[in-house]
PDB file of N, CA and C in Angstrom:
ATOM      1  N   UNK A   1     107.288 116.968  93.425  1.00  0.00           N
ATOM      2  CA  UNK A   1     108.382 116.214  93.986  1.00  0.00           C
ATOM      3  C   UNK A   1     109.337 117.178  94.709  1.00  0.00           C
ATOM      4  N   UNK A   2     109.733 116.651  95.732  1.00  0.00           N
ATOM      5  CA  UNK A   2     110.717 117.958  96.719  1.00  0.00           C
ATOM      6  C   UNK A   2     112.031 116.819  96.535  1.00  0.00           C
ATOM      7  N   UNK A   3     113.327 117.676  96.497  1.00  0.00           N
ATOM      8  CA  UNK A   3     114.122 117.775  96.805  1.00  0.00           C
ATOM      9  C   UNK A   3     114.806 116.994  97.857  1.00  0.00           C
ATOM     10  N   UNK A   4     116.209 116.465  98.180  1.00  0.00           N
ATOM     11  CA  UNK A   4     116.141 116.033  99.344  1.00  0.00           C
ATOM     12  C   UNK A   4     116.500 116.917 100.543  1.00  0.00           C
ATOM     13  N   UNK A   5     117.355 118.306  99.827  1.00  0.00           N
ATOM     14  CA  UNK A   5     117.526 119.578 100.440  1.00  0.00           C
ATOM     15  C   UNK A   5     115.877 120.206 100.735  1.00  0.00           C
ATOM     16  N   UNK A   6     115.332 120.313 100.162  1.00  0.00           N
ATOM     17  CA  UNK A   6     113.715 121.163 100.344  1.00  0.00           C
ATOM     18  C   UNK A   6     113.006 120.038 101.571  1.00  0.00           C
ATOM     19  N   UNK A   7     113.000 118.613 101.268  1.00  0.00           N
ATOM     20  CA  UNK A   7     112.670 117.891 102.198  1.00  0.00           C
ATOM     21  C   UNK A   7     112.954 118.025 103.946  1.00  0.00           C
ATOM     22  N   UNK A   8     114.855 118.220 103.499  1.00  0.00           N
ATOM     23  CA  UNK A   8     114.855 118.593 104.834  1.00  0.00           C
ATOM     24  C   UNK A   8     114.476 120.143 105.426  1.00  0.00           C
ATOM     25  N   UNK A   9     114.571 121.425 104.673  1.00  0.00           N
ATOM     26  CA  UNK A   9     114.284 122.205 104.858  1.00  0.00           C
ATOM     27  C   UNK A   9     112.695 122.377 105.548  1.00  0.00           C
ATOM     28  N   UNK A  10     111.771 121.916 105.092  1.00  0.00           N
ATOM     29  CA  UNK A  10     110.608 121.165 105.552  1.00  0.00           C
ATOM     30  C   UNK A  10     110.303 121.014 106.891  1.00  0.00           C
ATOM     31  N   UNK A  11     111.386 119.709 107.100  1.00  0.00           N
ATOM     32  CA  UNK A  11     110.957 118.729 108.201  1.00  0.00           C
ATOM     33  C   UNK A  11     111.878 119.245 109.375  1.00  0.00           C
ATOM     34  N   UNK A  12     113.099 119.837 108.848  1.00  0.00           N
ATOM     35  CA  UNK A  12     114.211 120.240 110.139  1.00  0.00           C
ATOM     36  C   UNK A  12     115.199 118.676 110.230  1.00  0.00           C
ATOM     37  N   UNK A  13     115.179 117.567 109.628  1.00  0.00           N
ATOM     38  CA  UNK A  13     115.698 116.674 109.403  1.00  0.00           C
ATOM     39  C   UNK A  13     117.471 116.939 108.531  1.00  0.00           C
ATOM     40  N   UNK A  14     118.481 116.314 108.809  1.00  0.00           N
ATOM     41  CA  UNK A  14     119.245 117.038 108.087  1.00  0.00           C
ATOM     42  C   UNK A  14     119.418 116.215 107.056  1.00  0.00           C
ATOM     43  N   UNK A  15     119.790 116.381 105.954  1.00  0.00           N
ATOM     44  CA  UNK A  15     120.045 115.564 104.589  1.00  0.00           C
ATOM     45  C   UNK A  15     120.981 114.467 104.856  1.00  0.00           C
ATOM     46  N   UNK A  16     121.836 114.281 105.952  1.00  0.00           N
ATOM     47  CA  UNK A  16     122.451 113.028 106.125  1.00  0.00           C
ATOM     48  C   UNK A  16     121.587 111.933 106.670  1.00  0.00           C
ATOM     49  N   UNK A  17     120.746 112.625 107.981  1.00  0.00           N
ATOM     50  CA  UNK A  17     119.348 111.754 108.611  1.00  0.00           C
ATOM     51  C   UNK A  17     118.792 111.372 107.376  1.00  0.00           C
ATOM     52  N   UNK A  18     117.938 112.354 106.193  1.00  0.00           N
ATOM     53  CA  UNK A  18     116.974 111.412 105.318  1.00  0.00           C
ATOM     54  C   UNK A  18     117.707 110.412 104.728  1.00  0.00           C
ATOM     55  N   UNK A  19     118.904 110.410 104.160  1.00  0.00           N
ATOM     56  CA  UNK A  19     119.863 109.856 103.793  1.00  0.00           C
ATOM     57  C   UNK A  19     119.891 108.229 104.491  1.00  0.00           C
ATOM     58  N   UNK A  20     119.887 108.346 105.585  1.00  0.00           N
ATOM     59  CA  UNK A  20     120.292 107.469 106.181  1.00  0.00           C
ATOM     60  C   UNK A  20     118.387 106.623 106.832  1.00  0.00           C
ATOM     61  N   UNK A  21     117.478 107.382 106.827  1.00  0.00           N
ATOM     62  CA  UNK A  21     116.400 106.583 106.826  1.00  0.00           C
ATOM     63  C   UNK A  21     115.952 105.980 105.434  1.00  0.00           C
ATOM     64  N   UNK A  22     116.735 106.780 104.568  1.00  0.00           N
ATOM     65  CA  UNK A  22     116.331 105.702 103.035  1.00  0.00           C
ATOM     66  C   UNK A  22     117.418 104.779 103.052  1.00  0.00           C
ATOM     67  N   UNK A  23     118.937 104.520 103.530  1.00  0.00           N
ATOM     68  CA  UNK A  23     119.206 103.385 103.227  1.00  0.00           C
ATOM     69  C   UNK A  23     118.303 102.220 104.293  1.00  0.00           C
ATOM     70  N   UNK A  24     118.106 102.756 105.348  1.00  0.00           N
ATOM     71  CA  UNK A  24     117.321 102.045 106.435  1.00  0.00           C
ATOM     72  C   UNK A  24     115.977 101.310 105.564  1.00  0.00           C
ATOM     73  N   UNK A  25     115.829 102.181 104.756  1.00  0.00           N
ATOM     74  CA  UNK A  25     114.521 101.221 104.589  1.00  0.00           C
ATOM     75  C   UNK A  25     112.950 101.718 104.670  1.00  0.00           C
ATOM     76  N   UNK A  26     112.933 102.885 105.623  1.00  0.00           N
ATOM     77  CA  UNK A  26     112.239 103.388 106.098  1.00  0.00           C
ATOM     78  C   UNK A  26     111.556 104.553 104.973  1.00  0.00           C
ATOM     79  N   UNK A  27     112.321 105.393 104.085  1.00  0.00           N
ATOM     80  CA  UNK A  27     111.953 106.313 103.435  1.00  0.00           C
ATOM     81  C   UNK A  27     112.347 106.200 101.669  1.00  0.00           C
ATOM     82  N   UNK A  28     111.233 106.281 101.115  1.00  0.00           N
ATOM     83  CA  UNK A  28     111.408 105.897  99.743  1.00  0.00           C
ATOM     84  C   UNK A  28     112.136 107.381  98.604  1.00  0.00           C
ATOM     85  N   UNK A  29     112.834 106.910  97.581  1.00  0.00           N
ATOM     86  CA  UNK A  29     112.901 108.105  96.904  1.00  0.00           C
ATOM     87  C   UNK A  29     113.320 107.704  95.428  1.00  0.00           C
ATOM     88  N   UNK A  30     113.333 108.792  94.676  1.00  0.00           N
ATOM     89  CA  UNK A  30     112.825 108.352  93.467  1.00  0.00           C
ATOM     90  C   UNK A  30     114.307 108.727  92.515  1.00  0.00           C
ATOM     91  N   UNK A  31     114.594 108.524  91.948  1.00  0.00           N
ATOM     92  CA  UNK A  31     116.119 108.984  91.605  1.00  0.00           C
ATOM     93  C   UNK A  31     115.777 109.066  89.828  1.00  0.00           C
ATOM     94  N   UNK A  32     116.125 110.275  89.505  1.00  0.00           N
ATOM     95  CA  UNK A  32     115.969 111.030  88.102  1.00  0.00           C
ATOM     96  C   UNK A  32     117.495 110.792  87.029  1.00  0.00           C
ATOM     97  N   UNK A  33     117.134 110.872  86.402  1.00  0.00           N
ATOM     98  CA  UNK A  33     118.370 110.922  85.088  1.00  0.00           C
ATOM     99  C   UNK A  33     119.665 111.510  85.661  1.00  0.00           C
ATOM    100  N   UNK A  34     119.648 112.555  86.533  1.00  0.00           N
ATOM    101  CA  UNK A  34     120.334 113.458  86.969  1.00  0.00           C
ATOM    102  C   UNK A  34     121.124 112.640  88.410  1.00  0.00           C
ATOM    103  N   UNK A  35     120.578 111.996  88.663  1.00  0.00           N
ATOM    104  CA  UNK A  35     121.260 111.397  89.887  1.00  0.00           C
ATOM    105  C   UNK A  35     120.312 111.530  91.233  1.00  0.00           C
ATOM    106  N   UNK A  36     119.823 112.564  91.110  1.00  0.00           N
ATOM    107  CA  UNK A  36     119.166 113.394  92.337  1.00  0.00           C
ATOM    108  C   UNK A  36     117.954 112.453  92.618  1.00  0.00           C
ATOM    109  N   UNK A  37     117.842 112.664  94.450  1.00  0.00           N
ATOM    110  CA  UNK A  37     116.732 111.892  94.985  1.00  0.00           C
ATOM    111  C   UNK A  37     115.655 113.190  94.926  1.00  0.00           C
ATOM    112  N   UNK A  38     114.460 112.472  94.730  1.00  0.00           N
ATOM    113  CA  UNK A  38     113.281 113.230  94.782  1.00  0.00           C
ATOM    114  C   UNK A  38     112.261 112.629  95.717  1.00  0.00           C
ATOM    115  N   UNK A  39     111.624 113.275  96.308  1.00  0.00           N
ATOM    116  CA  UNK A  39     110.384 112.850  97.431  1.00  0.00           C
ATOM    117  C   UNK A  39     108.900 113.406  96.699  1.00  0.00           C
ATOM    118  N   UNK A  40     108.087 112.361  97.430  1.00  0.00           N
ATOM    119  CA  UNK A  40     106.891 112.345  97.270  1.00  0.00           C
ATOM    120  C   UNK A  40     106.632 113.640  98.095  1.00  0.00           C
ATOM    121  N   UNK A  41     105.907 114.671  98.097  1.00  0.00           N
ATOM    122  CA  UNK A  41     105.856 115.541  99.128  1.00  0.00           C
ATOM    123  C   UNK A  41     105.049 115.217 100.297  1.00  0.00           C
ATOM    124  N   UNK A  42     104.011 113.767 100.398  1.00  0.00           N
ATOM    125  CA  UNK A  42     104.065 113.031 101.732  1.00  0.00           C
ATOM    126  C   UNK A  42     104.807 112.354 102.202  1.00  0.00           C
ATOM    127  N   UNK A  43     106.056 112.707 101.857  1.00  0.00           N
ATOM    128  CA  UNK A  43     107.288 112.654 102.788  1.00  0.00           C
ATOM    129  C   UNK A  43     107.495 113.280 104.036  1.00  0.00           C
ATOM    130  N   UNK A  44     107.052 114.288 103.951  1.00  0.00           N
ATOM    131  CA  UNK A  44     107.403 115.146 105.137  1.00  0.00           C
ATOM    132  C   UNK A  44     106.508 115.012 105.814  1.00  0.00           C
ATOM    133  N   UNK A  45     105.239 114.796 105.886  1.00  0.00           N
ATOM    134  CA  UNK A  45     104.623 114.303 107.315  1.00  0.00           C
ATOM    135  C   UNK A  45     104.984 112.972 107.966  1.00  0.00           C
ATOM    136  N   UNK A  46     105.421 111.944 106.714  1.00  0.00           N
ATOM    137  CA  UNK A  46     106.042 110.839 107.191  1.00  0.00           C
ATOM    138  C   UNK A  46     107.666 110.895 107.906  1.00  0.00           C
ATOM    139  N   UNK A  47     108.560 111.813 107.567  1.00  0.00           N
ATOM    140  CA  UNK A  47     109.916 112.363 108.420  1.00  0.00           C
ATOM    141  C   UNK A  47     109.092 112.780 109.397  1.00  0.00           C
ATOM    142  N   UNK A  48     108.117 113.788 109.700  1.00  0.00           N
ATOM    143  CA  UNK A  48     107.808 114.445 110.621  1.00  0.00           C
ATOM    144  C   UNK A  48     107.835 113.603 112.307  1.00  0.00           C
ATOM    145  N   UNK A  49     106.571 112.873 111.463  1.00  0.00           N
ATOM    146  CA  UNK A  49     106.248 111.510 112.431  1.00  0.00           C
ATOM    147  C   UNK A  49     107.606 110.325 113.519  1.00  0.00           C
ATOM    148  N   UNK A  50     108.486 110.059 112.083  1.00  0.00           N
ATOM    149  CA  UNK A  50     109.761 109.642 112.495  1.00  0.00           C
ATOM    150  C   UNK A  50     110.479 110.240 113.100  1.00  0.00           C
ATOM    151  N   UNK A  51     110.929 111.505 113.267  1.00  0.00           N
ATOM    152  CA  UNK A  51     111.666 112.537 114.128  1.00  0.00           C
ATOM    153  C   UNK A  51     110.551 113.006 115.216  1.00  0.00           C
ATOM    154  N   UNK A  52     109.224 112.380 115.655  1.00  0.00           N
ATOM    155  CA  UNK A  52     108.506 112.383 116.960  1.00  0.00           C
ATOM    156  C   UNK A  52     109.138 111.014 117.617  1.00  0.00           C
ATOM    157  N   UNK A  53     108.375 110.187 116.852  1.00  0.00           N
ATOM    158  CA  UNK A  53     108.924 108.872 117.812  1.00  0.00           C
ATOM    159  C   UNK A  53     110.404 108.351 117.737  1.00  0.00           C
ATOM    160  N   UNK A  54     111.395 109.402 116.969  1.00  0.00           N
ATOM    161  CA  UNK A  54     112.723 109.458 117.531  1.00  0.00           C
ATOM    162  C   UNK A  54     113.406 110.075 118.718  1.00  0.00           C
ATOM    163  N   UNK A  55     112.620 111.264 118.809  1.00  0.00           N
ATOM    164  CA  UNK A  55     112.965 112.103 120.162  1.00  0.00           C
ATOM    165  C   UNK A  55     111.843 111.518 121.274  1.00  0.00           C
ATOM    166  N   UNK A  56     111.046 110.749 120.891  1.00  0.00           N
ATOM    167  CA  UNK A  56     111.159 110.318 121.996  1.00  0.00           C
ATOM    168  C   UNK A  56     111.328 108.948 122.624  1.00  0.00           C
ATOM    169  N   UNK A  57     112.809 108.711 122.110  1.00  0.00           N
ATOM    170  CA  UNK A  57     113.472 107.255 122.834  1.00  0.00           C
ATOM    171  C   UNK A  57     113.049 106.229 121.679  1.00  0.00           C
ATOM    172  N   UNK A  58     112.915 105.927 120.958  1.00  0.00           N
ATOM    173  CA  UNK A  58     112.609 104.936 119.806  1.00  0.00           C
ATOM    174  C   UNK A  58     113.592 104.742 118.880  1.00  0.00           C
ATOM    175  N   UNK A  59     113.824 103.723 118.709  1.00  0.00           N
ATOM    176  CA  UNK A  59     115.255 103.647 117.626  1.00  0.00           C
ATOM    177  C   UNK A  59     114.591 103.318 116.060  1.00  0.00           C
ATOM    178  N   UNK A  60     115.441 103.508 114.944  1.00  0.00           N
ATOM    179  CA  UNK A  60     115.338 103.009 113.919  1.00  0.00           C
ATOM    180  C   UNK A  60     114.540 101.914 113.411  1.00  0.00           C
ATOM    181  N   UNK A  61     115.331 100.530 115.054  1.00  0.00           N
ATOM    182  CA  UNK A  61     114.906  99.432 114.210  1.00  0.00           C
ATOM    183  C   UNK A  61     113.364  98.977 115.235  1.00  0.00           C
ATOM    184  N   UNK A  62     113.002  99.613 116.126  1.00  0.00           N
ATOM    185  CA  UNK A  62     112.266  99.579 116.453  1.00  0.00           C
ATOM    186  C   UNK A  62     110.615 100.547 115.898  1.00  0.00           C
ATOM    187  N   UNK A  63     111.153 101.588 115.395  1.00  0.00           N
ATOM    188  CA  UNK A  63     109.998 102.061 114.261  1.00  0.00           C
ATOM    189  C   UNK A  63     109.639 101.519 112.789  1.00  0.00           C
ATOM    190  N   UNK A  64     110.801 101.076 112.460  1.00  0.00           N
ATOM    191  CA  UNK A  64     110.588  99.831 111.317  1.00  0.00           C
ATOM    192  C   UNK A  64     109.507  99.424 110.994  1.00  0.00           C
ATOM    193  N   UNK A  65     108.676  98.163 111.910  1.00  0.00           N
ATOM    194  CA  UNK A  65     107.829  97.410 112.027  1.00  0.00           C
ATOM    195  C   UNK A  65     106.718  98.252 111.874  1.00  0.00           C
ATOM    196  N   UNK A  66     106.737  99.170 112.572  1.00  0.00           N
ATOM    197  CA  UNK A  66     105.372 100.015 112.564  1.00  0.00           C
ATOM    198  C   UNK A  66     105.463 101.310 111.558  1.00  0.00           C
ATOM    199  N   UNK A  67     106.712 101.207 110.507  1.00  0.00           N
ATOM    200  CA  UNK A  67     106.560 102.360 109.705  1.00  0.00           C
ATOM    201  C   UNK A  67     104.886 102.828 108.667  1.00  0.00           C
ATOM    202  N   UNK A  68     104.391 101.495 108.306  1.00  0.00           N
ATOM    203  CA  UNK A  68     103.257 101.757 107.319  1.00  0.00           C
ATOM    204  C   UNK A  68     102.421 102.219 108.198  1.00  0.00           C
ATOM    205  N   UNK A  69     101.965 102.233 109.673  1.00  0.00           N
ATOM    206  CA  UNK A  69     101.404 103.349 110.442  1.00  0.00           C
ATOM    207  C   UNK A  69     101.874 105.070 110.132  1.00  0.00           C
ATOM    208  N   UNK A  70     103.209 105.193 109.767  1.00  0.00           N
ATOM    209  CA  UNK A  70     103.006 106.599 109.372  1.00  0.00           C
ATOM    210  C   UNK A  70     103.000 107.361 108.386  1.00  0.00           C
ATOM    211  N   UNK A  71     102.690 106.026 107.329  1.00  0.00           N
ATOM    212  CA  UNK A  71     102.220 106.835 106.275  1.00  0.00           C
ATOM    213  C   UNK A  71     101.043 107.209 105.801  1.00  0.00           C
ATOM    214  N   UNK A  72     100.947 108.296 104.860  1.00  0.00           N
ATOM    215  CA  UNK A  72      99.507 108.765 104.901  1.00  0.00           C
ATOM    216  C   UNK A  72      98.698 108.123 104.292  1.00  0.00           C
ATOM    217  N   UNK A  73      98.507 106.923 103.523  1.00  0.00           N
ATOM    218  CA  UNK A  73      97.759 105.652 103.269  1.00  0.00           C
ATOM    219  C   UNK A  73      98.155 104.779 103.965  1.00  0.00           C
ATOM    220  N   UNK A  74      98.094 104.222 105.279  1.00  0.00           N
ATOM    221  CA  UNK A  74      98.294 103.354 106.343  1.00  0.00           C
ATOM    222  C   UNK A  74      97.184 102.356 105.673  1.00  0.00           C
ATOM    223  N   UNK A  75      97.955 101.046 105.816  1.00  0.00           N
ATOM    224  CA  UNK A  75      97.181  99.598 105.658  1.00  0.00           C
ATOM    225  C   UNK A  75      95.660  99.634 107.216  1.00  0.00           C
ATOM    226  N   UNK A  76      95.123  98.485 107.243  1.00  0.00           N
ATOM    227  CA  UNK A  76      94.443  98.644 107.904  1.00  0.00           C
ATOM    228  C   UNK A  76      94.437  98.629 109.119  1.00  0.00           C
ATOM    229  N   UNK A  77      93.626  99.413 109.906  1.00  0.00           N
ATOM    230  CA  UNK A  77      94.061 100.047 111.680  1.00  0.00           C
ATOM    231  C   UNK A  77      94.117  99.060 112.272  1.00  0.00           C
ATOM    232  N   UNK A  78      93.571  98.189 112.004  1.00  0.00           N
ATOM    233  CA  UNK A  78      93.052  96.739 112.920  1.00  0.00           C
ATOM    234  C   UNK A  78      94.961  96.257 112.676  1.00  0.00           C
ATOM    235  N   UNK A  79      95.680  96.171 111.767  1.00  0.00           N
ATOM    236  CA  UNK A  79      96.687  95.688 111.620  1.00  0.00           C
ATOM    237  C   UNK A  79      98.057  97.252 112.215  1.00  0.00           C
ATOM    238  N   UNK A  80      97.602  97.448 112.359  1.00  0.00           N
ATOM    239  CA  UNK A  80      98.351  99.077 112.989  1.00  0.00           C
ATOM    240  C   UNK A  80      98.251  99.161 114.379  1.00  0.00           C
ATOM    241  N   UNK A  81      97.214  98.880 114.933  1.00  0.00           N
ATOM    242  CA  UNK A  81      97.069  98.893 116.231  1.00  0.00           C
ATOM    243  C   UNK A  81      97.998  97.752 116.832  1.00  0.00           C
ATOM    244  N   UNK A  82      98.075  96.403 116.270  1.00  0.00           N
ATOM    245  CA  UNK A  82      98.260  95.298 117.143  1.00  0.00           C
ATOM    246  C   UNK A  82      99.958  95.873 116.796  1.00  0.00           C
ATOM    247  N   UNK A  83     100.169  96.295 115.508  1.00  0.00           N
ATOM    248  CA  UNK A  83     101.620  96.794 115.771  1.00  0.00           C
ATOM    249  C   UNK A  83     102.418  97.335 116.640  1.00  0.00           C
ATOM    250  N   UNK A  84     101.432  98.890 116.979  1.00  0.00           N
ATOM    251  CA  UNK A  84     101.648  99.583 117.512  1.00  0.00           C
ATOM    252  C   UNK A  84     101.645  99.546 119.458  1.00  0.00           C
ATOM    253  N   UNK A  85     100.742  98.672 119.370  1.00  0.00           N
ATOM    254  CA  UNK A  85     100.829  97.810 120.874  1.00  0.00           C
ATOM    255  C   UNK A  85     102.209  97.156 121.363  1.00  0.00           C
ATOM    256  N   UNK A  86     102.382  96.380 120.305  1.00  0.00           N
ATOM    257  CA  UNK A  86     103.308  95.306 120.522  1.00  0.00           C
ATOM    258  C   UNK A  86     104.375  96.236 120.368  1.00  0.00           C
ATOM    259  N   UNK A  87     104.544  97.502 119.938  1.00  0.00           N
ATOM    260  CA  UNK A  87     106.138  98.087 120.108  1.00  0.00           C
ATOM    261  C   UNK A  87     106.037  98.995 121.204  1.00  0.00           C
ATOM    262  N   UNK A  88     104.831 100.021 121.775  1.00  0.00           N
ATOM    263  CA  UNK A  88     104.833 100.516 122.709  1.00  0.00           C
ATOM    264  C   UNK A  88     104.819  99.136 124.149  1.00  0.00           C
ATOM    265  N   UNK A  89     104.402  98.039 124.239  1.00  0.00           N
ATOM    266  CA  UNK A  89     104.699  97.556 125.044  1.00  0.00           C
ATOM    267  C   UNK A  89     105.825  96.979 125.722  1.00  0.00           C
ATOM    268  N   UNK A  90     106.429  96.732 124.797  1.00  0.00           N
ATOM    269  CA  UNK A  90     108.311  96.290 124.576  1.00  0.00           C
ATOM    270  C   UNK A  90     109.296  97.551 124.729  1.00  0.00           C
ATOM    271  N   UNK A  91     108.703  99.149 124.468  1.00  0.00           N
ATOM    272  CA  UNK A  91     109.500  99.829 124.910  1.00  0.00           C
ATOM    273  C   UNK A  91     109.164 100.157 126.268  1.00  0.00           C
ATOM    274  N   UNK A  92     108.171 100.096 126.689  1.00  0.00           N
ATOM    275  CA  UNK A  92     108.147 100.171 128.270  1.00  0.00           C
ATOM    276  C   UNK A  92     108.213  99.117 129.421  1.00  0.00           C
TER     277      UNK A  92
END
């Protein structure tokens, strides 16, 4: 389990960003006796992914829909693709 400091250290994400994609909805975390959020350590390819299709022009609520595409057990492609269509087509 990483950290939400080690997480961002990781990803280059800053701890207010992960912060703010877990109240979004977008990023899960696990919270200990202690208070502290903890990550799955396929977290960080999943931030990774989100800070691609953030820089380039994609908002929050528009990666939403297609978040279970970036995780590393993605539901099925057939249901990923028509996602992923339907949001690259609407952003262009």
């Amino acid at each position: 389990m990483l950290s939400i400091g080690e997480l961002s250290k990781q990803t280059g994400a800053s701890v207010r960003s992960l912060r703010h994609y877990e109240q979004s909805g977008l990023l899960a975390a696990s919270r200990f006796a202690n208070g502290y959020r903890y990550f799955d350590p396929a977290a960080v390819q999943f931030v990774q992914r989100i800070r691609v299709l953030l820089n380039n022009g994609f908002t929050l609520e528009e990666i939403r829909p297609v978040a279970s595409m970036l995780d590393p057990h993605p539901r099925s492609m057939r249901e990923v693709c028509a996602d992923v269509i339907a949001l690259s087509g609407s952003k262009l």
